[in-house]
C-alpha atoms as a PDB file:
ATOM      1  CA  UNK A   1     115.184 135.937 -42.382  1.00  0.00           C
ATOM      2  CA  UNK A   2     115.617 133.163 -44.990  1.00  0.00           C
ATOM      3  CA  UNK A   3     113.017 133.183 -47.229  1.00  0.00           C
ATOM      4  CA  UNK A   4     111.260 129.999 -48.271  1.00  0.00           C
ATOM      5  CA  UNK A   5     113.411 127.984 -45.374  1.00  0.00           C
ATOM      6  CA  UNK A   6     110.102 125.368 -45.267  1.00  0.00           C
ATOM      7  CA  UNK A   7     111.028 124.140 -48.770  1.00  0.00           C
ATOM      8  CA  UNK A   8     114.419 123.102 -47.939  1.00  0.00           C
ATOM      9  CA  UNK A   9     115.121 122.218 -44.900  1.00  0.00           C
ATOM     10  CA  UNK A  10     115.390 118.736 -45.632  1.00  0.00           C
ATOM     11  CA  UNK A  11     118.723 119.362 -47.086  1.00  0.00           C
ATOM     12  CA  UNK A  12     120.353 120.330 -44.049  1.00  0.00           C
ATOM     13  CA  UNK A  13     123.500 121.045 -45.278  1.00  0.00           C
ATOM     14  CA  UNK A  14     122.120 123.304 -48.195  1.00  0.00           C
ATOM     15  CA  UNK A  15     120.093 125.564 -45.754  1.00  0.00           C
ATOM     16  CA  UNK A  16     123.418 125.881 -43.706  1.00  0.00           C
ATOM     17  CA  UNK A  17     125.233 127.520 -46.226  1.00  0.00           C
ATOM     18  CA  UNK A  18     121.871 129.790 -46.946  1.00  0.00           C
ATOM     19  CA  UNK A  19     122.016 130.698 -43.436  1.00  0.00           C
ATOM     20  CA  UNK A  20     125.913 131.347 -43.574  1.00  0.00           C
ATOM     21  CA  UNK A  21     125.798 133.065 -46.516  1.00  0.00           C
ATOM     22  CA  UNK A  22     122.945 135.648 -45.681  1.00  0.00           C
ATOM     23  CA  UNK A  23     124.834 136.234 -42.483  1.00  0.00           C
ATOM     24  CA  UNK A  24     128.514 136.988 -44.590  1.00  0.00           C
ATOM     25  CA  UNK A  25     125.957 139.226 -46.960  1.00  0.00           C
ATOM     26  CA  UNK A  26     124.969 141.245 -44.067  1.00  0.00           C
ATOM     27  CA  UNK A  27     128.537 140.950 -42.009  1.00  0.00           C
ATOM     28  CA  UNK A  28     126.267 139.691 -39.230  1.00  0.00           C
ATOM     29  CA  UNK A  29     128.964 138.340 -36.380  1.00  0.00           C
ATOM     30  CA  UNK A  30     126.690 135.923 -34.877  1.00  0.00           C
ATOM     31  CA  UNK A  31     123.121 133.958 -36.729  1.00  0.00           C
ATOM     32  CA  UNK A  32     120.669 131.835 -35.029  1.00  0.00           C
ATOM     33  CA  UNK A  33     118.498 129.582 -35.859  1.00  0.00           C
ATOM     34  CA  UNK A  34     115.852 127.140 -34.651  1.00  0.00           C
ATOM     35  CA  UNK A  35     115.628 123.205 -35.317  1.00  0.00           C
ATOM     36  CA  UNK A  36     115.534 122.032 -39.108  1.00  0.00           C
ATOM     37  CA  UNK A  37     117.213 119.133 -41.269  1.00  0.00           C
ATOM     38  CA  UNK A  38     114.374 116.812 -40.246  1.00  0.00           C
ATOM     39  CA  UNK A  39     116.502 114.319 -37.897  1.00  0.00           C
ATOM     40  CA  UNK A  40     119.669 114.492 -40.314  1.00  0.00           C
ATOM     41  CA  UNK A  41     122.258 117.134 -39.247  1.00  0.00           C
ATOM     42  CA  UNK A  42     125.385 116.062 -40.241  1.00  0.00           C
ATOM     43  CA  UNK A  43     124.973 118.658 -42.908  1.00  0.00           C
ATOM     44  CA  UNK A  44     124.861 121.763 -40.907  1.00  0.00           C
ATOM     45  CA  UNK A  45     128.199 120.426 -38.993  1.00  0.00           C
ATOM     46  CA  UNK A  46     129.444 119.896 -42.805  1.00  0.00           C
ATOM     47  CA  UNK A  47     128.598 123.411 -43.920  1.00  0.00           C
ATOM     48  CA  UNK A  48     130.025 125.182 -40.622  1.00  0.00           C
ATOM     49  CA  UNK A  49     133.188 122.951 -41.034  1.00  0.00           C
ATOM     50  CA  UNK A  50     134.337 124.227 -44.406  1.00  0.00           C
ATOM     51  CA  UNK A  51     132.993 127.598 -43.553  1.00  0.00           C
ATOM     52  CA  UNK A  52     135.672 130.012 -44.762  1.00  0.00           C
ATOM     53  CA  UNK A  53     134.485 133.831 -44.537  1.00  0.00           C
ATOM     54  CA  UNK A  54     135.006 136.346 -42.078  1.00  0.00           C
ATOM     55  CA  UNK A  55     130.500 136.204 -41.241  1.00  0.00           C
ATOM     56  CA  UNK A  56     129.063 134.906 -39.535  1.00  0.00           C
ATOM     57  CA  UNK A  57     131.938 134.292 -36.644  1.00  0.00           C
ATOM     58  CA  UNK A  58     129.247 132.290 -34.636  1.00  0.00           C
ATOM     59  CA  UNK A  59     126.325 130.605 -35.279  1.00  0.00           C
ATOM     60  CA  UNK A  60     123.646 129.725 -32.266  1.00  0.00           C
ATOM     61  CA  UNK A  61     121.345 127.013 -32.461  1.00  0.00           C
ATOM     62  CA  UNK A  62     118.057 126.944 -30.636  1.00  0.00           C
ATOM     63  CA  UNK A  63     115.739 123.740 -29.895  1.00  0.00           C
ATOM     64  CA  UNK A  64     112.796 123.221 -28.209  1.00  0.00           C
ATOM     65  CA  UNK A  65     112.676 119.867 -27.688  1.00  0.00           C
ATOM     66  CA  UNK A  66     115.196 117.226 -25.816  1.00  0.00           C
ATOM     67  CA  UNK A  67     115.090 115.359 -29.394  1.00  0.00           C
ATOM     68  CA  UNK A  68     116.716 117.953 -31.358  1.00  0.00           C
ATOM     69  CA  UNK A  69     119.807 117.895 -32.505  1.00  0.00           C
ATOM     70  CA  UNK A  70     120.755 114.643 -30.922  1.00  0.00           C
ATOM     71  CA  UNK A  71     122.537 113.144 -33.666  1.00  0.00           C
ATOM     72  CA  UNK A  72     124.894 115.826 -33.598  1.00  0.00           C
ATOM     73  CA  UNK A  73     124.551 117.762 -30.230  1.00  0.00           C
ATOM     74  CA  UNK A  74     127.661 116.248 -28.822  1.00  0.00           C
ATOM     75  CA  UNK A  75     129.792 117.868 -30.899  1.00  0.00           C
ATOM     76  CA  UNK A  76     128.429 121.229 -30.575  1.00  0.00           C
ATOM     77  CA  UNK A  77     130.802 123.809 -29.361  1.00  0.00           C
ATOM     78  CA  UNK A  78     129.300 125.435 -26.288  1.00  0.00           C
ATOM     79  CA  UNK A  79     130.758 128.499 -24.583  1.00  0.00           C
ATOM     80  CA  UNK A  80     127.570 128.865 -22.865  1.00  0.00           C
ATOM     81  CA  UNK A  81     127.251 132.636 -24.324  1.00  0.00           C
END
């Protein structure tokens, strides 16, 4: 768990790379995480992009509602695993 994630999750692409790097600290293979970035994503693809250690090797994304992640849900890379 990321501490303190509700006092930056408006920098999306910033909370990415906590996320990312948490996961490399702990050579976790995969990381999820629930809707943040209040409507502006284009970070999180940012951070994942230029992503360059061996952890996390996937990231999942969870949403509750049909809103989330719209702005960048089509370019989401889904196995369906």
């Amino acid at each position: 768990m990321v501490r303190g994630w509700h006092s930056i999750t408006a920098d999306d692409e910033y909370f990415t790379r906590l996320i990312l790097e948490w996961a490399a600290d702990n050579q976790l293979p995969t990381v999820g995480t629930i809707a943040y970035g209040q409507g502006e994503h284009e970070g999180i693809l940012t951070a994942l992009d230029n992503w360059t250690k061996a952890y996390p090797r996937r990231v999942r994304i969870f949403f509750f509602d049909e809103g989330d992640f719209q702005d960048i849900r089509p370019k989401f890379n889904y196995n369906g695993i």
